[in-house]
C-alpha atoms as a PDB file:
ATOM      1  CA  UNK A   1     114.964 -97.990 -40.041  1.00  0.00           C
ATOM      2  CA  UNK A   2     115.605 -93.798 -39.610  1.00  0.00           C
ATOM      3  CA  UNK A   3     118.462 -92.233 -38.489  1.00  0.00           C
ATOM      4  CA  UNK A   4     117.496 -92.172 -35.384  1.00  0.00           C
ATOM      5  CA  UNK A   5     118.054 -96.064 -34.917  1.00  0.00           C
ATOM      6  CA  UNK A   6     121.356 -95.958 -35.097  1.00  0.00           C
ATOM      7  CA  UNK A   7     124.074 -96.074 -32.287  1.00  0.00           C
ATOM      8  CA  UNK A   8     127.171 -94.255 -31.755  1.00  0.00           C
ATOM      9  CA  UNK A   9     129.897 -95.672 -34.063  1.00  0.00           C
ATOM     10  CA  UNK A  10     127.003 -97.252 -37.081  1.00  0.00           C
ATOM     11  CA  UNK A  11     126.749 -96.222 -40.262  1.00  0.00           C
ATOM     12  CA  UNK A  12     124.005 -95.946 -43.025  1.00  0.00           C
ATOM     13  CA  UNK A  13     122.868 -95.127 -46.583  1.00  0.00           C
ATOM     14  CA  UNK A  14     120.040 -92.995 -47.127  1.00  0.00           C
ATOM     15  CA  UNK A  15     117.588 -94.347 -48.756  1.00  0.00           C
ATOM     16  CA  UNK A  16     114.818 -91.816 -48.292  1.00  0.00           C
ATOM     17  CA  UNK A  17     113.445 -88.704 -46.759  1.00  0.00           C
ATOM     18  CA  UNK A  18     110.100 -88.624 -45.265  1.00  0.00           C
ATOM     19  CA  UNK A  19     109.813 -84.902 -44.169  1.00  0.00           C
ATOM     20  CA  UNK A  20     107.971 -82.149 -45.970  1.00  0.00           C
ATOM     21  CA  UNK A  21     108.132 -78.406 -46.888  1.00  0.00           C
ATOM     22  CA  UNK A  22     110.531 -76.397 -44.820  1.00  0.00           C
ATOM     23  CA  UNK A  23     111.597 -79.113 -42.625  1.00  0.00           C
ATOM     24  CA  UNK A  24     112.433 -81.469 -45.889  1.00  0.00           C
ATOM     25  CA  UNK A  25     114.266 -78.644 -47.496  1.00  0.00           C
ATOM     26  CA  UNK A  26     116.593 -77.958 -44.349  1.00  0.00           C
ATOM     27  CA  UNK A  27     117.508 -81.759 -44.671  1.00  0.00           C
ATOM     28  CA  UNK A  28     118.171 -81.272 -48.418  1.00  0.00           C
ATOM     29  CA  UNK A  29     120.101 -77.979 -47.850  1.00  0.00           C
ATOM     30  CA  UNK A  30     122.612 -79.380 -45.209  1.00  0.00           C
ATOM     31  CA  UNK A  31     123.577 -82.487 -47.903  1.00  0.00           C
ATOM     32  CA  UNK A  32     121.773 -85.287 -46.812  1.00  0.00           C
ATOM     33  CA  UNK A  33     119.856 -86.765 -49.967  1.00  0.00           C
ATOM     34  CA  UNK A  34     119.235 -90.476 -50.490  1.00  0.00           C
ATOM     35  CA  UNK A  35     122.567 -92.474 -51.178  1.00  0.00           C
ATOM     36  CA  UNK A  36     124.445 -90.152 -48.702  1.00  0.00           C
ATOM     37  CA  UNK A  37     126.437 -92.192 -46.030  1.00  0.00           C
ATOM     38  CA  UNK A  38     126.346 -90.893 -42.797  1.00  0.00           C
ATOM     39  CA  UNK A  39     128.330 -91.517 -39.733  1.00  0.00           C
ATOM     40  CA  UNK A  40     126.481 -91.786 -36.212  1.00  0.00           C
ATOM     41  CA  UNK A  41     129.213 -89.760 -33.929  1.00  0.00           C
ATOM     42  CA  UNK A  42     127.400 -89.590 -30.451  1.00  0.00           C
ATOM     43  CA  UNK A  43     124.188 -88.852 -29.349  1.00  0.00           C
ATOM     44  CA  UNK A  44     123.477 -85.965 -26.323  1.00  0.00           C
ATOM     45  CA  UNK A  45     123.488 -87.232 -22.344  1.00  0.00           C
ATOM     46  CA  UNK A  46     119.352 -86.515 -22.546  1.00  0.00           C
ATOM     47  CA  UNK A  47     119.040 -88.142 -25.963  1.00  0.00           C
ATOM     48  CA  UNK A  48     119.054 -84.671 -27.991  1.00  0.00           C
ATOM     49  CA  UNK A  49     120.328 -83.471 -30.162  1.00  0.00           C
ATOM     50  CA  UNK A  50     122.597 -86.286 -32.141  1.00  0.00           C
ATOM     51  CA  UNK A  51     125.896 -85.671 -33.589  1.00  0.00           C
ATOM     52  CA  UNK A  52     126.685 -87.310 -37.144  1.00  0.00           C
ATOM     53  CA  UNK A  53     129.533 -86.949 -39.293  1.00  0.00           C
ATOM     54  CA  UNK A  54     127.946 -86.359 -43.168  1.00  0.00           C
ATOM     55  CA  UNK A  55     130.376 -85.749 -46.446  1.00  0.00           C
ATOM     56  CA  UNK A  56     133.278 -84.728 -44.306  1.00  0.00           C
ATOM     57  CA  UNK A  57     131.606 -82.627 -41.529  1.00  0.00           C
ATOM     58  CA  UNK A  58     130.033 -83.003 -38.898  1.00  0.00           C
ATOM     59  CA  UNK A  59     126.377 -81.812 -38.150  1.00  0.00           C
ATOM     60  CA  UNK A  60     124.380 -82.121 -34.750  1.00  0.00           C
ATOM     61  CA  UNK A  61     120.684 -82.259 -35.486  1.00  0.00           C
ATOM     62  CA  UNK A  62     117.659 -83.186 -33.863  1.00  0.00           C
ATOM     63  CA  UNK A  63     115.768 -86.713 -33.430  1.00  0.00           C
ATOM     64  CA  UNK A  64     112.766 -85.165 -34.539  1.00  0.00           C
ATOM     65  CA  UNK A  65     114.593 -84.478 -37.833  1.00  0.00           C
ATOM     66  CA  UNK A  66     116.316 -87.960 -37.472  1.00  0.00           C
ATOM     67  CA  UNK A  67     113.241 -89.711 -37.497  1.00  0.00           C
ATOM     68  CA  UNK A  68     112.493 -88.404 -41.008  1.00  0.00           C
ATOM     69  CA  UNK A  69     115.422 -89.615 -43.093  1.00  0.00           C
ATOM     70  CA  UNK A  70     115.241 -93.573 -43.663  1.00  0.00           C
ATOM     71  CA  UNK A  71     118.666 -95.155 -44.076  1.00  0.00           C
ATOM     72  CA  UNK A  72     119.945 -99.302 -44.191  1.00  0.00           C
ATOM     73  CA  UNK A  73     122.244 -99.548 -41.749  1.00  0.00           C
ATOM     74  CA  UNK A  74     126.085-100.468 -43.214  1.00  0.00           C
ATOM     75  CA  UNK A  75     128.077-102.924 -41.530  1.00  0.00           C
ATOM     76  CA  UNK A  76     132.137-102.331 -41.139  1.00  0.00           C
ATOM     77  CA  UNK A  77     132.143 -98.757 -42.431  1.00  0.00           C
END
């Protein structure tokens, strides 16, 4: 499953990115490397961009990116 499977109020573990080049290294840069938990906040009335909570802040990012990190989805945190 990506990111961009989860719903407001889910969490999941990274488990891998799929992006390349410029767009993998943005991912990368703003913390989010496999074994990173991160926190699906609330996703935009149109459906972009999502808000998630990562290492203690909060990032809004878009589903294109989503769909490139791969995560297991984490029940009850």
């Amino acid at each position: 499953m990506t990111l961009n499977d989860l719903k407001p109020g889910q969490s999941g573990k990274v488990t891998k990115l799929l992006g390349f080049g410029p767009l993998r290294r943005r991912i990368i840069d703003m913390g989010i490397i496999p074994g990173t938990i991160i926190f699906m906040k609330r996703i935009a009335p149109f459906g972009d961009p999502i808000q998630i909570s990562v290492r203690g802040y909060e990032l809004s990012i878009r589903k294109s990116e989503a769909k490139e990190i791969l995560i297991d989805n984490i029940k009850g945190v």
